[in-house]
Protein backbone atom coordinates (compact mmCIF):
# COMPACT_ATOMS: atom_id res chain seq x y z
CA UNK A 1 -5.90 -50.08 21.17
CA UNK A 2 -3.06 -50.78 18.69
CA UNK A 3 -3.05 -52.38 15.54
CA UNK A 4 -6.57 -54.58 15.25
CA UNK A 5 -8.95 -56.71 13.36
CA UNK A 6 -12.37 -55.94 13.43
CA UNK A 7 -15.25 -59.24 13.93
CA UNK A 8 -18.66 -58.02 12.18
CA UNK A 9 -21.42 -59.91 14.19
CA UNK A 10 -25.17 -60.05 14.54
CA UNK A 11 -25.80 -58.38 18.30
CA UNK A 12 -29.12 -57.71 19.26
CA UNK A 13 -29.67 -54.50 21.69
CA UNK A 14 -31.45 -55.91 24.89
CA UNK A 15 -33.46 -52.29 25.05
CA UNK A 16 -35.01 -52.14 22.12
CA UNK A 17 -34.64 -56.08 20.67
CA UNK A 18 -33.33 -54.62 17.28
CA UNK A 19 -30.46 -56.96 15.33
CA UNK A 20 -27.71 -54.80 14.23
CA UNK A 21 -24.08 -55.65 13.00
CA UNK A 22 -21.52 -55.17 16.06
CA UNK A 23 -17.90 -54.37 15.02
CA UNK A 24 -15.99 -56.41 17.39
CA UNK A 25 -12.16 -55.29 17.55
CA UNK A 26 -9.53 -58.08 18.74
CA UNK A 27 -5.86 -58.82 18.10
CA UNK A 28 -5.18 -62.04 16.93
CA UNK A 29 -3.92 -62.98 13.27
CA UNK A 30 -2.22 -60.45 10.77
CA UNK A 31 -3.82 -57.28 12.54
CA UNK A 32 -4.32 -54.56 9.94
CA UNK A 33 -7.89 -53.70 10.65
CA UNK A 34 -8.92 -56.79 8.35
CA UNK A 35 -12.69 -57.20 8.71
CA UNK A 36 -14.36 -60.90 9.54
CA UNK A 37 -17.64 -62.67 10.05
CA UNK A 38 -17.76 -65.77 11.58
CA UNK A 39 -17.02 -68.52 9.28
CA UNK A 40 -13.77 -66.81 7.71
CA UNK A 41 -10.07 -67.71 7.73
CA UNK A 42 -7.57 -66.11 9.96
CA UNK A 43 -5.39 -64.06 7.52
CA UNK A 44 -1.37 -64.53 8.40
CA UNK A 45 2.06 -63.15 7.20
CA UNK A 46 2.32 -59.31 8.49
CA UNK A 47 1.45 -57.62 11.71
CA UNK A 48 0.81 -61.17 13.46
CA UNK A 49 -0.54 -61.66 16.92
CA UNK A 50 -0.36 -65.41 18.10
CA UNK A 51 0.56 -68.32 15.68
CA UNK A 52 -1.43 -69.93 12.59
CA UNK A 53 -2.79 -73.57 13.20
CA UNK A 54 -3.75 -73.42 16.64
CA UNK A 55 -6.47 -76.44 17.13
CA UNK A 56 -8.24 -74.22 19.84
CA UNK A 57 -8.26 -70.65 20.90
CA UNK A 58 -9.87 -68.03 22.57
CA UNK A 59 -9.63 -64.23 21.65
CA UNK A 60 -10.54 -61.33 23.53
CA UNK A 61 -12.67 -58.88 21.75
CA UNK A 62 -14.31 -55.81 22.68
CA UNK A 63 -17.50 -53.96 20.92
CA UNK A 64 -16.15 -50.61 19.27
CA UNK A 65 -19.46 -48.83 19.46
CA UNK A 66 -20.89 -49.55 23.17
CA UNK A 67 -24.33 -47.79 21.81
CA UNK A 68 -27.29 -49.46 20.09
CA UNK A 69 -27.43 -47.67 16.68
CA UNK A 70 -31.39 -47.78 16.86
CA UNK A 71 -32.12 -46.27 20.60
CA UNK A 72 -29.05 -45.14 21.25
CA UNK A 73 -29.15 -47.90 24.39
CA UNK A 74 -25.57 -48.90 25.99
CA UNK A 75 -24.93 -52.66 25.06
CA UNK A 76 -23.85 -54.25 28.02
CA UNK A 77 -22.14 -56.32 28.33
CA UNK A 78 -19.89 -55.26 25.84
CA UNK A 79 -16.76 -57.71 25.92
CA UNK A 80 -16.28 -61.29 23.92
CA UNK A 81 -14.56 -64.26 23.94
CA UNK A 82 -14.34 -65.06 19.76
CA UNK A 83 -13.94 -68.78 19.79
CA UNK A 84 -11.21 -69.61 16.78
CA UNK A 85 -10.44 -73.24 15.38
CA UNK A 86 -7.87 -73.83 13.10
CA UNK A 87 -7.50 -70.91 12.23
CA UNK A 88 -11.06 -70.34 11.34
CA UNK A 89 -13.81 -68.16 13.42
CA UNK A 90 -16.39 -70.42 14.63
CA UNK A 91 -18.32 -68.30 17.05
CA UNK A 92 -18.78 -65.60 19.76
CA UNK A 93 -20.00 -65.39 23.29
CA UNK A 94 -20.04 -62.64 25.73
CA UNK A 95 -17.03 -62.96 28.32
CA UNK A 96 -17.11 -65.25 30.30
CA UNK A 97 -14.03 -64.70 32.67
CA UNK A 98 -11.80 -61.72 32.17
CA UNK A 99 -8.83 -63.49 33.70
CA UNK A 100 -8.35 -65.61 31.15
CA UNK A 101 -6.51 -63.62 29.36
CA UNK A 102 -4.46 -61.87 32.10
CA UNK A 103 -2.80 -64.84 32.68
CA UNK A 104 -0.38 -64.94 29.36
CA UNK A 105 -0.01 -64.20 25.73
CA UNK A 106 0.03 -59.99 25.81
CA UNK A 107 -4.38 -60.04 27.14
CA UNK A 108 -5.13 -61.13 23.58
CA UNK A 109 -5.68 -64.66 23.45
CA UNK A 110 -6.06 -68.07 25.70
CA UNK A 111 -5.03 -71.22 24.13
CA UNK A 112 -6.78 -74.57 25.02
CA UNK A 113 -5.58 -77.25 22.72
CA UNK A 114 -2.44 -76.45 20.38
C-alpha cells in the first residue's frame, strides 16, 4: 500500500474477547500516515485522495496487524468500510460488500451523497 492514513479503533478479538486499539490503514484525505479516531476532521492540502466536503462517503480500510495482540488470534474479518461525513469520521463497520469500491474512484472510496 502507498501513501496512507492510519484509523485507531476499539476492535475486540472474537478469540479471546479482549478490546485492543486496531490501526486501520485507508486512503482518503491528505495521506501522510496521519493518525485518526473516530470523531476527527479529515486533514486536506497535500498528498490528497478524494475531495474535502463530501456530505457522504465510504472508505475502504484494512487492519494493519491481522493478529490479536493478546492471543495472538487472526482477526477476521479484517476489512472496513470507515463511514466519513463532512469531512469528519463518524464510524466503522466491517465490509460489507467489497465491490463497492471496485466500481470507481482508484478502490479507495464510494460516494453516496456529494
Amino acid at each position: 500500500m502507498s501513501a496512507f492514513n492510519i484509523l485507531i479503533a476499539e476492535l475486540q478479538c472474537s478469540n479471546c474477547t479482549v478490546y485492543f486499539k486496531g490501526r486501520i490503514q485507508f486512503k482518503f484525505g491528505d495521506t501522510w500516515q496521519i493518525e485518526y479516531k473516530i470523531g476527527d476532521k479529515i486533514t486536506w492540502g497535500g498528498n490528497d485522495i478524494g475531495r474535502p466536503g463530501i456530505k457522504e462517503v465510504k472508505v475502504y480500510g484494512i487492519l494493519e496487524s491481522s493478529h490479536c495482540p493478546s492471543c495472538n488470534y487472526e482477526i477476521l474479518p479484517n476489512e472496513y468500510d470507515i463511514f466519513i461525513e463532512n469531512d469528519i469520521i463518524k464510524k466503522i463497520e466491517v465490509l460489507s460488500d467489497i465491490n463497492d469500491y471496485l466500481v470507481d474512484e482508484g478502490g479507495n472510496y464510494k460516494i453516496y451523497k456529494e
